[in-house]
C-alpha atoms as a PDB file:
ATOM      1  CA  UNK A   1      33.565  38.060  -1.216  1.00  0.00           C
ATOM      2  CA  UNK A   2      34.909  39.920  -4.255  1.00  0.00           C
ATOM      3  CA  UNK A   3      37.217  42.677  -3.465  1.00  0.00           C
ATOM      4  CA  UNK A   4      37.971  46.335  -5.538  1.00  0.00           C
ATOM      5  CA  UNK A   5      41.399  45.980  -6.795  1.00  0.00           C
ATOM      6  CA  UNK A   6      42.258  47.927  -9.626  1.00  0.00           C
ATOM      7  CA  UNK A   7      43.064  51.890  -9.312  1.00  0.00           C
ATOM      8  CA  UNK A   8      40.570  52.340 -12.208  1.00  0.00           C
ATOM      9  CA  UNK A   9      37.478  51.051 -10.441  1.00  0.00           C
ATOM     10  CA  UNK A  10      38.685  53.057  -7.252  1.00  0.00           C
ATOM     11  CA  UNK A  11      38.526  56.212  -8.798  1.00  0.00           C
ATOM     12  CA  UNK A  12      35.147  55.629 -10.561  1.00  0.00           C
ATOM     13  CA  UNK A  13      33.707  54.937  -7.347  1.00  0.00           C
ATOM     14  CA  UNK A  14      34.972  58.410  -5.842  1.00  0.00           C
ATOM     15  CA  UNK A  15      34.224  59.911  -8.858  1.00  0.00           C
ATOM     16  CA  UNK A  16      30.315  59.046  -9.466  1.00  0.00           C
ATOM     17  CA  UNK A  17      30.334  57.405  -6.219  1.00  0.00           C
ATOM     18  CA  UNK A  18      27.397  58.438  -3.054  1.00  0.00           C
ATOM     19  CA  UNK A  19      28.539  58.650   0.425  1.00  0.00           C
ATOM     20  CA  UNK A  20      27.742  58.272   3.644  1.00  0.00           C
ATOM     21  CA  UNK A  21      29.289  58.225   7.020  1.00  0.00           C
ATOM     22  CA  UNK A  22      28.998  57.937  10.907  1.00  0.00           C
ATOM     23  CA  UNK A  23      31.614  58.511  13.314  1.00  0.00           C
ATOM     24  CA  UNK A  24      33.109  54.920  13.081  1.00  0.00           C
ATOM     25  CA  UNK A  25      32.950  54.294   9.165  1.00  0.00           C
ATOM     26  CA  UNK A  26      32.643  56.136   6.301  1.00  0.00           C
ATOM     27  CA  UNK A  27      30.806  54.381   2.900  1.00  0.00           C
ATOM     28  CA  UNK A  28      31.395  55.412  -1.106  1.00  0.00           C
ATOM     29  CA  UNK A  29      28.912  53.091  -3.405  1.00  0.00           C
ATOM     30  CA  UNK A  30      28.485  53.167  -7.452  1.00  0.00           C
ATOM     31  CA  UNK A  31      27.123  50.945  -9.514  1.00  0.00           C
ATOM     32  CA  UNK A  32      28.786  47.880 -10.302  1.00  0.00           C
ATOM     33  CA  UNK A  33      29.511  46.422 -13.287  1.00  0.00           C
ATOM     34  CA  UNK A  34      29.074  43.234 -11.863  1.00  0.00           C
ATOM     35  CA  UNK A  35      26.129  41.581 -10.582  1.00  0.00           C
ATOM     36  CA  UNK A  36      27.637  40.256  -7.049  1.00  0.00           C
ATOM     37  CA  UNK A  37      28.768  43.686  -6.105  1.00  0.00           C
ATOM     38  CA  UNK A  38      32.629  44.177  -4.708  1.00  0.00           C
ATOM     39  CA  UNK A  39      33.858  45.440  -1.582  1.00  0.00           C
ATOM     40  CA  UNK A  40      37.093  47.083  -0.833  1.00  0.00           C
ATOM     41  CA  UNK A  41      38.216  48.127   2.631  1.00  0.00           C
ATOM     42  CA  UNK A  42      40.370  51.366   3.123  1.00  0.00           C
ATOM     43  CA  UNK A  43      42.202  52.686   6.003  1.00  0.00           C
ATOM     44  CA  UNK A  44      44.196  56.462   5.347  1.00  0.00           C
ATOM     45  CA  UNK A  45      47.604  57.097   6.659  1.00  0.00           C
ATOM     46  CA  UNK A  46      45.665  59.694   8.815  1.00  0.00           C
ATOM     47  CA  UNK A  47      44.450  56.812  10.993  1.00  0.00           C
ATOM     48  CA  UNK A  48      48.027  56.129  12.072  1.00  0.00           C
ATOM     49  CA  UNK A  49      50.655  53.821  11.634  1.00  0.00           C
ATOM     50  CA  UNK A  50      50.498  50.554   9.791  1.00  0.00           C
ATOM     51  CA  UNK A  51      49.305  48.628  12.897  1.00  0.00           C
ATOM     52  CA  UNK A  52      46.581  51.245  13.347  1.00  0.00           C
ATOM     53  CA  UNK A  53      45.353  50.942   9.633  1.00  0.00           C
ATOM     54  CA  UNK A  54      45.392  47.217   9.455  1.00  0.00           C
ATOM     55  CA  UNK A  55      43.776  46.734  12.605  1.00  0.00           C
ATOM     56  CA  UNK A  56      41.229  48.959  11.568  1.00  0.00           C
ATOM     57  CA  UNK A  57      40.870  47.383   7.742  1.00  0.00           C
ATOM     58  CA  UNK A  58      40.794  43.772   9.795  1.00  0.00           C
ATOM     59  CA  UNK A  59      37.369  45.753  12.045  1.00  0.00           C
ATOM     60  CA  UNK A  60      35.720  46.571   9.082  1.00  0.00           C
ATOM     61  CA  UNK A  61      36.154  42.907   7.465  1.00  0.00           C
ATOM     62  CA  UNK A  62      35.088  41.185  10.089  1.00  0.00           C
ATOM     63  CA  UNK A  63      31.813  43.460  10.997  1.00  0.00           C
ATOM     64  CA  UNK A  64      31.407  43.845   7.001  1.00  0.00           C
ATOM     65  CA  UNK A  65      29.358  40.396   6.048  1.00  0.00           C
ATOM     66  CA  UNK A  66      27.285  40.600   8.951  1.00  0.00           C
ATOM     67  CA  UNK A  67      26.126  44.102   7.888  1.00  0.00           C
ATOM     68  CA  UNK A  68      25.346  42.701   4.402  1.00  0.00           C
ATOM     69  CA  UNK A  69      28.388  43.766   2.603  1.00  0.00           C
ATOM     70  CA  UNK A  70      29.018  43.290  -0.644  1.00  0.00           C
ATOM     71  CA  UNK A  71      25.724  44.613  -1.711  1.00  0.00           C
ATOM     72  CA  UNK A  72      23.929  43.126  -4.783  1.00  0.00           C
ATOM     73  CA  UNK A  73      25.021  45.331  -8.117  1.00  0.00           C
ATOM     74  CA  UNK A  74      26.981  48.268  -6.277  1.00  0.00           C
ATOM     75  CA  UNK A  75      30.913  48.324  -5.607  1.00  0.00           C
ATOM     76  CA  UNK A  76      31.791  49.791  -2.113  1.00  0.00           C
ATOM     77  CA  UNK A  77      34.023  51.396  -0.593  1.00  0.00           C
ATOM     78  CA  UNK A  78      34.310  50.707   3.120  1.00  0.00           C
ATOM     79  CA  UNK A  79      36.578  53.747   4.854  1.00  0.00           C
ATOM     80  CA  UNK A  80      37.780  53.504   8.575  1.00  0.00           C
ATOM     81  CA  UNK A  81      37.579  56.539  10.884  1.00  0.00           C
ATOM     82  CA  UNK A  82      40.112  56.919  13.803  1.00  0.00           C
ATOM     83  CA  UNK A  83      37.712  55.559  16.029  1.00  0.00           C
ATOM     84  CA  UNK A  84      37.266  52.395  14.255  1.00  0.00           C
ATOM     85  CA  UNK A  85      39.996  50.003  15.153  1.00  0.00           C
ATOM     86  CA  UNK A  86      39.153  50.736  19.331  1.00  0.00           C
ATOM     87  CA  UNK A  87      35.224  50.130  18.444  1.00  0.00           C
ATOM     88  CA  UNK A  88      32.818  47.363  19.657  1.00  0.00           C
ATOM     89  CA  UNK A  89      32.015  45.053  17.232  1.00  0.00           C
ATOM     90  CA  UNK A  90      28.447  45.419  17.296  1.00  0.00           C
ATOM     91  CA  UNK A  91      28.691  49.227  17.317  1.00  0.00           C
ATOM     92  CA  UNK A  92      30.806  48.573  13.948  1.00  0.00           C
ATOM     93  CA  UNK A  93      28.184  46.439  12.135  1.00  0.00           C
ATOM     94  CA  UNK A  94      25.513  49.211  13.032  1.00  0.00           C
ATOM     95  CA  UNK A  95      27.799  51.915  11.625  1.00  0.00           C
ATOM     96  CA  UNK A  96      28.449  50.415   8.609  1.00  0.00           C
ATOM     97  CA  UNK A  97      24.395  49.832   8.070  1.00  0.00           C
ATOM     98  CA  UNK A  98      23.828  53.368   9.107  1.00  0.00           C
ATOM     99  CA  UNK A  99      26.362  54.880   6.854  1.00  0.00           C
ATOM    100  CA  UNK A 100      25.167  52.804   3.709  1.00  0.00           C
ATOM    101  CA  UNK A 101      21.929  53.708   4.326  1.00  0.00           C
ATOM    102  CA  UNK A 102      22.653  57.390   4.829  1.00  0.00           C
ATOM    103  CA  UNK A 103      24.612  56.666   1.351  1.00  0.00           C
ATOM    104  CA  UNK A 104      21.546  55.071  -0.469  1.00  0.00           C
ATOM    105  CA  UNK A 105      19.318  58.013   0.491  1.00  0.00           C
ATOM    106  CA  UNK A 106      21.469  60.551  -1.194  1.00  0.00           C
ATOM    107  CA  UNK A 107      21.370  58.249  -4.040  1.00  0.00           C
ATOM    108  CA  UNK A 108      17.501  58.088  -4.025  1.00  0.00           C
ATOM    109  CA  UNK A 109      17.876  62.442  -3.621  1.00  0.00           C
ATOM    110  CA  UNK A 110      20.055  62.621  -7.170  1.00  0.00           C
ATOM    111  CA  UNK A 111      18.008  60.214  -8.749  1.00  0.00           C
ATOM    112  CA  UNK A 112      14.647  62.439  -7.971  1.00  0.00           C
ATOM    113  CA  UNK A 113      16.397  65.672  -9.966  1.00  0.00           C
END
């Protein structure tokens, strides 16, 4: 799985980036300059303490290939909510499906303008 790494690529994906959320994750895609796609998992101090956020980053790995993550030509962004880290599994994986495709339909909106 190739990660994000580089501040650069961050902010280009929050800048031209589409989003989409539910209340367990939250998505940001662009398009990648890659053909594989990357991934990059994100947790915000808002979460809680370091525990908190890595427990919630180590959620969102583990549920993230069996939602289909990295996606073919797009790098994503992969944000926890609060209620991430305490989440089933399975509830998880259906998040992160719902909130990229709630992400790819705002995509298919701007491209329609």
């Amino acid at each position: 799985m190739q990660i994000v790494k580089n501040r650069q690529d961050f902010d280009r994906i929050f800048h031209e980036g589409f989003r989409g959320g539910s209340h367990l994750s939250r998505v940001v895609w662009a398009p990648s300059s890659e053909a594989e796609g990357r991934v990059a998992f994100v947790a915000a101090k808002r979460i809680g303490n370091a525990v908190a956020r890595n427990r919630s980053k180590r959620v969102l790995r583990a549920c993230a290939a069996e939602a289909g993550f990295p996606r073919e030509g797009k790098d994503v962004v992969l944000m926890a909510t609060p209620h991430t880290k305490s989440a089933k599994h399975e509830d998880v994986v259906r998040s992160l499906r719902l909130s990229m495709q709630r992400a790819d339909d705002v995509a298919r909106k701007a491209s329609a303008r």
